[in-house]
N, C-alpha and C. Protein backbone atom coordinates (compact mmCIF):
# COMPACT_ATOMS: atom_id res chain seq x y z
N UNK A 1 -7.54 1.91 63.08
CA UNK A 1 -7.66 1.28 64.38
C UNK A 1 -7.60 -0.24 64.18
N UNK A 2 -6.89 -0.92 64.94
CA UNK A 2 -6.69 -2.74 64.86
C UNK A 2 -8.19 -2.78 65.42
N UNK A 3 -8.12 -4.43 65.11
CA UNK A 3 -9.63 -5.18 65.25
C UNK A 3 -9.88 -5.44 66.79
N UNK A 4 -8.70 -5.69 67.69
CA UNK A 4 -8.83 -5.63 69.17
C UNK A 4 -8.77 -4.55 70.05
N UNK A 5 -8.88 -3.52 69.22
CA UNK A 5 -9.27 -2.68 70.34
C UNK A 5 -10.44 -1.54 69.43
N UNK A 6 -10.83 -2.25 68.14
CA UNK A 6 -12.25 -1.87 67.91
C UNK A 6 -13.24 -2.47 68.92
N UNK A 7 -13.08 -4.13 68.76
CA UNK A 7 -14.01 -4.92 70.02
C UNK A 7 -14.01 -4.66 71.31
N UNK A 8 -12.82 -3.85 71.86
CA UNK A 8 -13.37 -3.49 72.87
C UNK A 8 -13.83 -1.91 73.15
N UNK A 9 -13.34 -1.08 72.17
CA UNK A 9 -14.83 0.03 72.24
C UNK A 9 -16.02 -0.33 71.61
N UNK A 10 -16.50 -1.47 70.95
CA UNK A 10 -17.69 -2.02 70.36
C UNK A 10 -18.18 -2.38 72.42
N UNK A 11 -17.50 -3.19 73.05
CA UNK A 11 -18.25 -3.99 73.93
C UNK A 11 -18.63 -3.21 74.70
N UNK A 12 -18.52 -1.41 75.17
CA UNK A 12 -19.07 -0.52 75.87
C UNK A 12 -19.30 -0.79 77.60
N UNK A 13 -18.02 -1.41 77.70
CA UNK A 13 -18.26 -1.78 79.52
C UNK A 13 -19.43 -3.20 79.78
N UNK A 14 -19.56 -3.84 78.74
CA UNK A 14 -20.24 -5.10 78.53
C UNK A 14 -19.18 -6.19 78.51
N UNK A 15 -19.63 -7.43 78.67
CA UNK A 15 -18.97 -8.82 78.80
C UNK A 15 -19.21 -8.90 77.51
N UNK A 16 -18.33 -10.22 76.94
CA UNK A 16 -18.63 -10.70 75.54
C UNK A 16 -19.73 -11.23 75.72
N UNK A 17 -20.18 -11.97 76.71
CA UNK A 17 -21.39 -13.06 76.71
C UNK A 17 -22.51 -12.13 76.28
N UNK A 18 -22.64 -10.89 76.78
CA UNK A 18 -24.09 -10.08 76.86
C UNK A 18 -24.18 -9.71 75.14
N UNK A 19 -22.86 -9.19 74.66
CA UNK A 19 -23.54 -8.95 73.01
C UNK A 19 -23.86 -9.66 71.89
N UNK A 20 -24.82 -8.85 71.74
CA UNK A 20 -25.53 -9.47 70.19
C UNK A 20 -25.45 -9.23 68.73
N UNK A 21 -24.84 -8.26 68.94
CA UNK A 21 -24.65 -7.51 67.83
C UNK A 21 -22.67 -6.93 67.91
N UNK A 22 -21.87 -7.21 66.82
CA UNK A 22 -21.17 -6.40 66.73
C UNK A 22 -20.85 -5.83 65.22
N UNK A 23 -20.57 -4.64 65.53
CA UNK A 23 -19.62 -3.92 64.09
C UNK A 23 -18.42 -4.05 64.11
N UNK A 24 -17.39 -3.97 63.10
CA UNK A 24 -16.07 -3.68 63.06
C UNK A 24 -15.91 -3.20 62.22
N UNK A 25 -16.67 -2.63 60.68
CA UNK A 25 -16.45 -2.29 59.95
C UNK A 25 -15.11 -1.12 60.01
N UNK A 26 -14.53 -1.04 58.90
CA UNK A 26 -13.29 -0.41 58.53
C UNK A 26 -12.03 -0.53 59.49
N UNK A 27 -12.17 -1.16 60.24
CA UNK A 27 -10.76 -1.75 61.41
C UNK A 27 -9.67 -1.99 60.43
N UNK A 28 -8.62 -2.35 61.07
CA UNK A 28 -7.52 -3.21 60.27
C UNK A 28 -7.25 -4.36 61.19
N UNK A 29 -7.02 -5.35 60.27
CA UNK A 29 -6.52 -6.83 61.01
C UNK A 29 -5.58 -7.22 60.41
N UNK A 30 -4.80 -7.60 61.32
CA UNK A 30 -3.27 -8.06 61.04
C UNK A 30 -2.98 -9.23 60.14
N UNK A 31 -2.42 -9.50 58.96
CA UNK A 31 -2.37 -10.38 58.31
C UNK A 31 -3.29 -10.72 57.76
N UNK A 32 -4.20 -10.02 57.64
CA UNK A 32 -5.68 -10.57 57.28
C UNK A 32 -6.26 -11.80 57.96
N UNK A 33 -5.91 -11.84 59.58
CA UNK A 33 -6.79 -13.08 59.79
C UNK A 33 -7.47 -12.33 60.87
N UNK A 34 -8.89 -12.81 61.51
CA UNK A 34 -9.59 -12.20 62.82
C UNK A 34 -8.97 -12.03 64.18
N UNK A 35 -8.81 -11.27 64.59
CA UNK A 35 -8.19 -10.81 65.91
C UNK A 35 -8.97 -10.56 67.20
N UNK A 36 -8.82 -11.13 68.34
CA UNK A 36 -9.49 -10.35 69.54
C UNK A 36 -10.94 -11.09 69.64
N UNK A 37 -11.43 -11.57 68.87
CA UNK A 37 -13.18 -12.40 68.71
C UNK A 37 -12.96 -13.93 68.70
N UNK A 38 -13.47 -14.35 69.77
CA UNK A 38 -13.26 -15.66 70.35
C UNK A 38 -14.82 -15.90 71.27
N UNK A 39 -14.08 -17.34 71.44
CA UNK A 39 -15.38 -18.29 71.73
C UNK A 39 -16.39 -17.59 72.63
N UNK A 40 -16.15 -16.22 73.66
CA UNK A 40 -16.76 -15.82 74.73
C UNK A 40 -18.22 -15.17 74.23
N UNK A 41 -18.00 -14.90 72.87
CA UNK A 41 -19.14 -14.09 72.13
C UNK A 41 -20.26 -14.97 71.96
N UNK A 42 -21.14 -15.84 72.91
CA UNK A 42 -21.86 -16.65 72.60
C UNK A 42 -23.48 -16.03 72.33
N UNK A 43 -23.58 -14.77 72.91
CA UNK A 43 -24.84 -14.65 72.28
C UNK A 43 -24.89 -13.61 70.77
N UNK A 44 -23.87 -13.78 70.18
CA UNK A 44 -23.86 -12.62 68.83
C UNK A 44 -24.24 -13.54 67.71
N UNK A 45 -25.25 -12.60 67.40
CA UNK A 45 -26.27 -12.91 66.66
C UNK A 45 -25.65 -12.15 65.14
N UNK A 46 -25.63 -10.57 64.67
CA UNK A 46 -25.10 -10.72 64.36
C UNK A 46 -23.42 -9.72 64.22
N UNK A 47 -22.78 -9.51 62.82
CA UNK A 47 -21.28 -9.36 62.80
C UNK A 47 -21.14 -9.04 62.25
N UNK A 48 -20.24 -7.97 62.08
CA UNK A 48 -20.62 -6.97 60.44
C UNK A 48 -18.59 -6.82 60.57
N UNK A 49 -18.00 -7.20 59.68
CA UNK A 49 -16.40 -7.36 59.35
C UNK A 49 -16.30 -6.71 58.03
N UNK A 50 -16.81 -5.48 57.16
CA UNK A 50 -16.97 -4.78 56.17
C UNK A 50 -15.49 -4.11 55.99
N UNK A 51 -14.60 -4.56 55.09
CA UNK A 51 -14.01 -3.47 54.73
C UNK A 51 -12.54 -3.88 55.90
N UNK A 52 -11.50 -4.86 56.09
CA UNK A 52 -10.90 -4.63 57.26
C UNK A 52 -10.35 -5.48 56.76
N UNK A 53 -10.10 -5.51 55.14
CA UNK A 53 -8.92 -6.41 54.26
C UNK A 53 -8.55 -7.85 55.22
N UNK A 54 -9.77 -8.85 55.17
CA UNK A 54 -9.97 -9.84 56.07
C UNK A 54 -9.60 -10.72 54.50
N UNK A 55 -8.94 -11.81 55.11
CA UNK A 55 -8.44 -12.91 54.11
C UNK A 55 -8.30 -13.95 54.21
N UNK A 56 -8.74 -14.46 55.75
CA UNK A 56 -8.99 -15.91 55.75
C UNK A 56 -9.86 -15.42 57.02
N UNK A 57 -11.13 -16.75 57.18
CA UNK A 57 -11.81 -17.24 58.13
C UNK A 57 -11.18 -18.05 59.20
N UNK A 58 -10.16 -18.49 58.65
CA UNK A 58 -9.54 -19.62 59.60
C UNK A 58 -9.95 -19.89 60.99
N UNK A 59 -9.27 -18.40 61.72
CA UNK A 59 -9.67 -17.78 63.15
C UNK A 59 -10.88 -17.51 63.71
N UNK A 60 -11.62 -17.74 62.70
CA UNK A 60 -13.27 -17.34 63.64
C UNK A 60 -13.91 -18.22 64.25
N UNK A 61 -13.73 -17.91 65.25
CA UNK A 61 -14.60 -18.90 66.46
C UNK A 61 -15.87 -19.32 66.50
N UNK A 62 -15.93 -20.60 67.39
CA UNK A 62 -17.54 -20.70 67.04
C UNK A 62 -18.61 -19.95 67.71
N UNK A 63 -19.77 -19.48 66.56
CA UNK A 63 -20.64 -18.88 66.48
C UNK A 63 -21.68 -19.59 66.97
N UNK A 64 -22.47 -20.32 67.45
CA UNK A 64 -23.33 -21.33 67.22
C UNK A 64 -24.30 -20.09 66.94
N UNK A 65 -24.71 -19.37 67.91
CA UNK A 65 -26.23 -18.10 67.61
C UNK A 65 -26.09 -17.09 66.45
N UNK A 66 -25.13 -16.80 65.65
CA UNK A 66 -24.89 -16.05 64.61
C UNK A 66 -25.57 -16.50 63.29
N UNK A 67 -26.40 -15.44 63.19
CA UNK A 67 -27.62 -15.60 61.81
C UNK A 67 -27.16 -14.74 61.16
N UNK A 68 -26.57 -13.47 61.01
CA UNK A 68 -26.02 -12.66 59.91
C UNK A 68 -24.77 -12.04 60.02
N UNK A 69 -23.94 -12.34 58.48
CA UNK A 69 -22.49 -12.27 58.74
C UNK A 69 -22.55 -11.23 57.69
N UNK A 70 -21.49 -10.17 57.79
CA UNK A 70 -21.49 -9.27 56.71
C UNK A 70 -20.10 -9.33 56.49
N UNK A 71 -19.05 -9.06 55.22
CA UNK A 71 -17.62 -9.85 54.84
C UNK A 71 -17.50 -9.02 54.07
N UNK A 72 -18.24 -7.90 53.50
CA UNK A 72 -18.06 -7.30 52.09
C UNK A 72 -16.93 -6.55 51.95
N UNK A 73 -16.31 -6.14 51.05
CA UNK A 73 -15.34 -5.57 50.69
C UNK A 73 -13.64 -5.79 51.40
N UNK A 74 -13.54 -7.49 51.78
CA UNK A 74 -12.70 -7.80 52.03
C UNK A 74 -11.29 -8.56 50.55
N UNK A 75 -10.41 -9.31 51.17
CA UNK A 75 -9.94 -10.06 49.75
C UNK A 75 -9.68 -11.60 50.45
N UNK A 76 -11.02 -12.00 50.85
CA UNK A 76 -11.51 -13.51 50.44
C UNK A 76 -11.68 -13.69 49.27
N UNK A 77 -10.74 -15.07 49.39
CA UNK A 77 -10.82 -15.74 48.17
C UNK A 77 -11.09 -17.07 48.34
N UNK A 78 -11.13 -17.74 49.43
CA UNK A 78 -11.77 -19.23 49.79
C UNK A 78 -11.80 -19.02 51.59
N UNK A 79 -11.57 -20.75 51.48
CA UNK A 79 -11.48 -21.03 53.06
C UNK A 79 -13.41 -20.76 53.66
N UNK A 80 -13.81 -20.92 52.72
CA UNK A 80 -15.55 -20.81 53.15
C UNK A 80 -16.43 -21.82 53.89
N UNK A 81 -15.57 -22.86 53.84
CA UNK A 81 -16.03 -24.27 54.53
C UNK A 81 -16.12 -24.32 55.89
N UNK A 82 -15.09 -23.11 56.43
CA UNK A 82 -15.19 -22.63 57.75
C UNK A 82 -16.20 -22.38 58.80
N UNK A 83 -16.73 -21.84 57.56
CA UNK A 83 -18.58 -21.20 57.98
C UNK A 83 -19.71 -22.49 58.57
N UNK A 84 -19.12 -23.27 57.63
CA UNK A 84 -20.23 -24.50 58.19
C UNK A 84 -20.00 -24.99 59.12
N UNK A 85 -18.62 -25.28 60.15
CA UNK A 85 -18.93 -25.99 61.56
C UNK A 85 -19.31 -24.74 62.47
N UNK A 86 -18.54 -23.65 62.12
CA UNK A 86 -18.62 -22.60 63.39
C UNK A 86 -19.51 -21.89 63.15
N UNK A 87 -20.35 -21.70 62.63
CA UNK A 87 -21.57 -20.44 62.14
C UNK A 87 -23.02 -21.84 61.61
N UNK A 88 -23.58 -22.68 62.52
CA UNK A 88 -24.36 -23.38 61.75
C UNK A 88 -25.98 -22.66 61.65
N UNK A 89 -26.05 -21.80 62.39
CA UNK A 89 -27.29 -21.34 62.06
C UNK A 89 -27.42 -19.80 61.29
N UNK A 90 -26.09 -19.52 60.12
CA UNK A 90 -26.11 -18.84 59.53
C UNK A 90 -27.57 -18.47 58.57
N UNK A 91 -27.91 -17.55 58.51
CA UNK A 91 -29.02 -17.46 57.56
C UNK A 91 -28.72 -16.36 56.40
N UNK A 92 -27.56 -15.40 56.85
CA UNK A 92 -27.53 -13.91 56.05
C UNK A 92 -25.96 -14.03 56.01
N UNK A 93 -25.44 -13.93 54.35
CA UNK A 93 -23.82 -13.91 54.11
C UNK A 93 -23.66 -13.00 53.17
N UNK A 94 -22.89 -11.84 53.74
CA UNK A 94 -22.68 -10.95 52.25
C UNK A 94 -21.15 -11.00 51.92
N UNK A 95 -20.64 -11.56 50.97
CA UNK A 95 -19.28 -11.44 50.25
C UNK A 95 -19.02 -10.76 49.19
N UNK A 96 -20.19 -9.88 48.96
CA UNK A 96 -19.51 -8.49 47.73
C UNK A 96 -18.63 -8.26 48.16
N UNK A 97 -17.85 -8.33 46.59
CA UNK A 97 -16.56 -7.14 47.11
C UNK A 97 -15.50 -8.11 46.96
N UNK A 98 -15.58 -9.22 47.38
CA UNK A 98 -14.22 -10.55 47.44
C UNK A 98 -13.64 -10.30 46.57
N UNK A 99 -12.78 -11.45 46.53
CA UNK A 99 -11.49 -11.91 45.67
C UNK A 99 -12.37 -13.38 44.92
N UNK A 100 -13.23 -13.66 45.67
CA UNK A 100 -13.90 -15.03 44.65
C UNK A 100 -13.95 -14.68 43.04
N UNK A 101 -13.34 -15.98 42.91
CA UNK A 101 -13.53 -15.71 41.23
C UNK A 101 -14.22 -16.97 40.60
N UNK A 102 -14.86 -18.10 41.29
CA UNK A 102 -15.49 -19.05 40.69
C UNK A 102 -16.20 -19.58 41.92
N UNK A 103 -17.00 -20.26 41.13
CA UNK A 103 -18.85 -20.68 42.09
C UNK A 103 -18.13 -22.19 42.90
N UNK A 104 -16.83 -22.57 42.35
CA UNK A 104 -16.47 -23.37 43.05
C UNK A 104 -16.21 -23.05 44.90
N UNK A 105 -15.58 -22.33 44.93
CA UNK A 105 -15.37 -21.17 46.19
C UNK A 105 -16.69 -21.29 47.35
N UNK A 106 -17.39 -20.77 46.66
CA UNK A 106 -19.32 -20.74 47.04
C UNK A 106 -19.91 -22.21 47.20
N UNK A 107 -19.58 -22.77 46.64
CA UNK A 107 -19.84 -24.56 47.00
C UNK A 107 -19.87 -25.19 48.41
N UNK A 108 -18.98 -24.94 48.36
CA UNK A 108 -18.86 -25.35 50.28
C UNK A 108 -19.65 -24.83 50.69
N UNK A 109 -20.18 -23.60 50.86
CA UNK A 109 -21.46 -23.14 51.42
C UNK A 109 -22.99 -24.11 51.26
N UNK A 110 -23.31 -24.76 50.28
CA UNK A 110 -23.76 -25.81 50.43
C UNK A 110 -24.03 -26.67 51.25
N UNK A 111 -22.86 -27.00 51.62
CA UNK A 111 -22.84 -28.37 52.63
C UNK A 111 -23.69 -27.83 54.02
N UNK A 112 -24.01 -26.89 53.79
CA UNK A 112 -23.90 -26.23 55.54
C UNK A 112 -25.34 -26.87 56.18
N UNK A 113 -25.69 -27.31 56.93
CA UNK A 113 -26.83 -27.92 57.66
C UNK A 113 -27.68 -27.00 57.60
N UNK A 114 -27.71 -25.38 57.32
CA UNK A 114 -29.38 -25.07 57.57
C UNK A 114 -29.65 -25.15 55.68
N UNK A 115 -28.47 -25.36 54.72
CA UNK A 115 -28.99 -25.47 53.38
C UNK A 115 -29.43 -26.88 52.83
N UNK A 116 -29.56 -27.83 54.10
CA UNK A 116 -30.20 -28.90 54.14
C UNK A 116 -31.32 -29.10 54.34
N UNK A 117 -31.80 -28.34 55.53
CA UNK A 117 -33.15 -27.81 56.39
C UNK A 117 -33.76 -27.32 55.28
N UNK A 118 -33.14 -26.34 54.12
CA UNK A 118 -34.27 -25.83 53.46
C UNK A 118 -34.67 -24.33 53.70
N UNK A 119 -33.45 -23.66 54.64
CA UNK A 119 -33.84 -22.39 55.15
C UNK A 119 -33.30 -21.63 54.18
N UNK A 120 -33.95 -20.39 53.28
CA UNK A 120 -33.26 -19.51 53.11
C UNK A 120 -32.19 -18.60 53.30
N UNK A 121 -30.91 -18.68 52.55
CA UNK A 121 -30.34 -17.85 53.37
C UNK A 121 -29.69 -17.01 51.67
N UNK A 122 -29.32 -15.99 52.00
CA UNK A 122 -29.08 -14.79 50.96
C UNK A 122 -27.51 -14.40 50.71
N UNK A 123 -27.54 -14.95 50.04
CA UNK A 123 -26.00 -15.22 49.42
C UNK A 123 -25.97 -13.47 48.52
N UNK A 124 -25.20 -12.65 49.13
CA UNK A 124 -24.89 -11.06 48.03
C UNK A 124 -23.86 -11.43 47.44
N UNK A 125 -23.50 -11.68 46.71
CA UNK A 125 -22.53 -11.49 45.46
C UNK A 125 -22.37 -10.06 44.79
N UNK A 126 -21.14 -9.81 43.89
CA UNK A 126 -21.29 -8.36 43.22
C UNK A 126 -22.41 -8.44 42.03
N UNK A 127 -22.70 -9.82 41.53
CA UNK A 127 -23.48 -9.52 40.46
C UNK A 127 -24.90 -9.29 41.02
N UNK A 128 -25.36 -9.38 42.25
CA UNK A 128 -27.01 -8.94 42.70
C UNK A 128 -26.28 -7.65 42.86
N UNK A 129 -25.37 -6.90 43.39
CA UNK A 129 -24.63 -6.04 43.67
C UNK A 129 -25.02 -4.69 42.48
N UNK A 130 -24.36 -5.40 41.32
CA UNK A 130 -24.41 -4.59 40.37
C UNK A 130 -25.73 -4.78 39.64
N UNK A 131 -26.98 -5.84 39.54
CA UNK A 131 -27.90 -5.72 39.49
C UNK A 131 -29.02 -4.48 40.35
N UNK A 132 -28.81 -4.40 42.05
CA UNK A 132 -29.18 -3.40 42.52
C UNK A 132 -28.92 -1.81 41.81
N UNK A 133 -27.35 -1.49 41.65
CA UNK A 133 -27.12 0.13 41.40
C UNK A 133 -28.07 -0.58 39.96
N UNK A 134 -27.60 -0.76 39.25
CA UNK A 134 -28.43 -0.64 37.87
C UNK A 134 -30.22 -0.14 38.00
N UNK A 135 -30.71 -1.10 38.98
CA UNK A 135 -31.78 -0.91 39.11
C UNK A 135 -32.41 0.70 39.81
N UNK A 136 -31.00 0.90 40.62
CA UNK A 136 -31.20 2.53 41.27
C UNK A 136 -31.42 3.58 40.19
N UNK A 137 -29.82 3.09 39.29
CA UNK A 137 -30.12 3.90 38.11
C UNK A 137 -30.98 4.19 37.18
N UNK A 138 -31.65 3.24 37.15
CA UNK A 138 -33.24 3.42 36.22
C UNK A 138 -33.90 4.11 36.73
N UNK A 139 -34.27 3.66 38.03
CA UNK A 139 -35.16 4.98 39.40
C UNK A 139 -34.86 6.31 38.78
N UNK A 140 -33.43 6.14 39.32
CA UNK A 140 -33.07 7.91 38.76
C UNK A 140 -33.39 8.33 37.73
N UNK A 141 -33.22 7.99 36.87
CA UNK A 141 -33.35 8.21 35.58
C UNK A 141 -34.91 8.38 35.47
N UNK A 142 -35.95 7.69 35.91
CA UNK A 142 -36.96 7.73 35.91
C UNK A 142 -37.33 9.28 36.90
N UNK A 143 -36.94 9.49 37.68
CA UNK A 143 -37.25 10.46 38.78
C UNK A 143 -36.77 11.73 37.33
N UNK A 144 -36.00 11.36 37.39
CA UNK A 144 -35.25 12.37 36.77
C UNK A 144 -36.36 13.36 35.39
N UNK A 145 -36.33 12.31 34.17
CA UNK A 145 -37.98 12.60 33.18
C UNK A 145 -38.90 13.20 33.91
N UNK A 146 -39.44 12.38 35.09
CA UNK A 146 -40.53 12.97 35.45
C UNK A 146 -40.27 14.51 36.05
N UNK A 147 -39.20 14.83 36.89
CA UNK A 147 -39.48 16.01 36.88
C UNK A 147 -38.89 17.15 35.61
N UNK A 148 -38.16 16.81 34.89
CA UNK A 148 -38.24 17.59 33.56
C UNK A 148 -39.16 17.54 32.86
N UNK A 149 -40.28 16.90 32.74
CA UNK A 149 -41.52 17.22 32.44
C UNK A 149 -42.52 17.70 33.37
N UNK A 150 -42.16 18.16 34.53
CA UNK A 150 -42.89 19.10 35.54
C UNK A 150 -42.28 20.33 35.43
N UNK A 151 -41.06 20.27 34.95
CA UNK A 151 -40.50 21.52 34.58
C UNK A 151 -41.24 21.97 33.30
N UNK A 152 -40.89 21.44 32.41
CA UNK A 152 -41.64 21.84 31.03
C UNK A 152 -42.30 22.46 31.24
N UNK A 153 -43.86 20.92 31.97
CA UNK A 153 -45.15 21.89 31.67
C UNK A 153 -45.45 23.26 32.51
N UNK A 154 -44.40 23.42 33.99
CA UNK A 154 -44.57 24.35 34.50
C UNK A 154 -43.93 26.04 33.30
N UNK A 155 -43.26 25.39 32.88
CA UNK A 155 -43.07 26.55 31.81
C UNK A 155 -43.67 27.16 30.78
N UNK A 156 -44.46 25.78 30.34
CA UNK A 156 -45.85 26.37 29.06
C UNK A 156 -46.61 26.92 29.79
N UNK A 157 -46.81 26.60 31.22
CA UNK A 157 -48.31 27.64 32.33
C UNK A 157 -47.45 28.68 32.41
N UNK A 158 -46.36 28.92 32.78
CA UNK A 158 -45.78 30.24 33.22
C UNK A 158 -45.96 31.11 31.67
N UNK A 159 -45.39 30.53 30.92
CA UNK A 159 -45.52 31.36 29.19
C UNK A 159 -46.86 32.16 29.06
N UNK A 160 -47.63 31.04 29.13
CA UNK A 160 -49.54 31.25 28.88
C UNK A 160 -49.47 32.38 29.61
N UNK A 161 -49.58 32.63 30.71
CA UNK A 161 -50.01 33.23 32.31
C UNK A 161 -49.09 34.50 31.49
N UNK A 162 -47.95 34.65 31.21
CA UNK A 162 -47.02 35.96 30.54
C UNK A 162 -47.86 36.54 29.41
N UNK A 163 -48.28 35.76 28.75
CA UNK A 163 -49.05 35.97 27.24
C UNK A 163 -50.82 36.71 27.34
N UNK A 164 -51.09 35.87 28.76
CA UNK A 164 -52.11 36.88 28.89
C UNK A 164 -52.18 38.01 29.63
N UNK A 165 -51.07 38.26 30.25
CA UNK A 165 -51.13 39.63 30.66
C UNK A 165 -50.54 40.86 29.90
């Protein structure tokens, strides 16, 4: 499905002005630039563009109320400077998944007025990315021992319990 007529089964018989929230995840956009999302979206807070082989920001309109952007699994590879006039009260950016291949790229994000203020904001990269599964995988792995040793010992009680009858 294209990105303009995801947004308008996202807007559900709503104006742009009223939403706050949109998805588009897995859409397709033409050329890889944003389609159909323009200035009218003034109260979206936030925007989830996951997966919809997006490749430049160029086109994205201004955001002023947008606090969380989600980008993951696109093939950005720059053009991030974008973010700072039209998105200034960004707080949440996920770009797992990009085409970035150096922290130069990520720099411009810097400049942005709320990383002046001092506000937190949560930069996902693949390496917290691949830090997370790793960390799942230990879980598992941990889940995992523990119940093969509930197995075990349930088997030395079952043995016993055989042995005395």
């Amino acid at each position: 499905m294209e990105m303009k007529k995801k947004i308008n089964l996202e807007l559900r018989n709503r104006s742009p002005e009223e939403v706050t929230e949109l998805v588009l995840d897995n859409c397709l956009c033409v050329n890889g630039e944003i389609e159909g999302l323009n200035d009218t979206f003034k109260e979206l807070e936030f925007l989830s563009m996951a997966n919809v082989e997006l490749s430049s920001l160029a086109r994205l309109p201004s955001l002023n109320k947008l606090r969380k952007l989600e980008l993951s699994d696109n093939i950005i590879s720059g053009g991030l400077e974008v973010l700072a006039e039209k998105c200034p009260n960004l707080t949440y950016l996920n770009l797992s998944g990009n085409k970035i291949k150096d922290l130069s790229t990520v720099e411009a994000l810097m400049e942005m007025k709320m990383m002046k203020r001092k506000r937190k904001m949560k930069l996902v990269h693949q390496k917290d990315m691949r830090k997370r599964r790793r960390k799942r995988k230990r879980r598992m792995r941990m889940r995992m021992k523990m119940k093969m040793k509930q197995v075990q010992s349930w088997e030395r009680e079952k043995r016993k319990w055989a042995s005395h009858t």
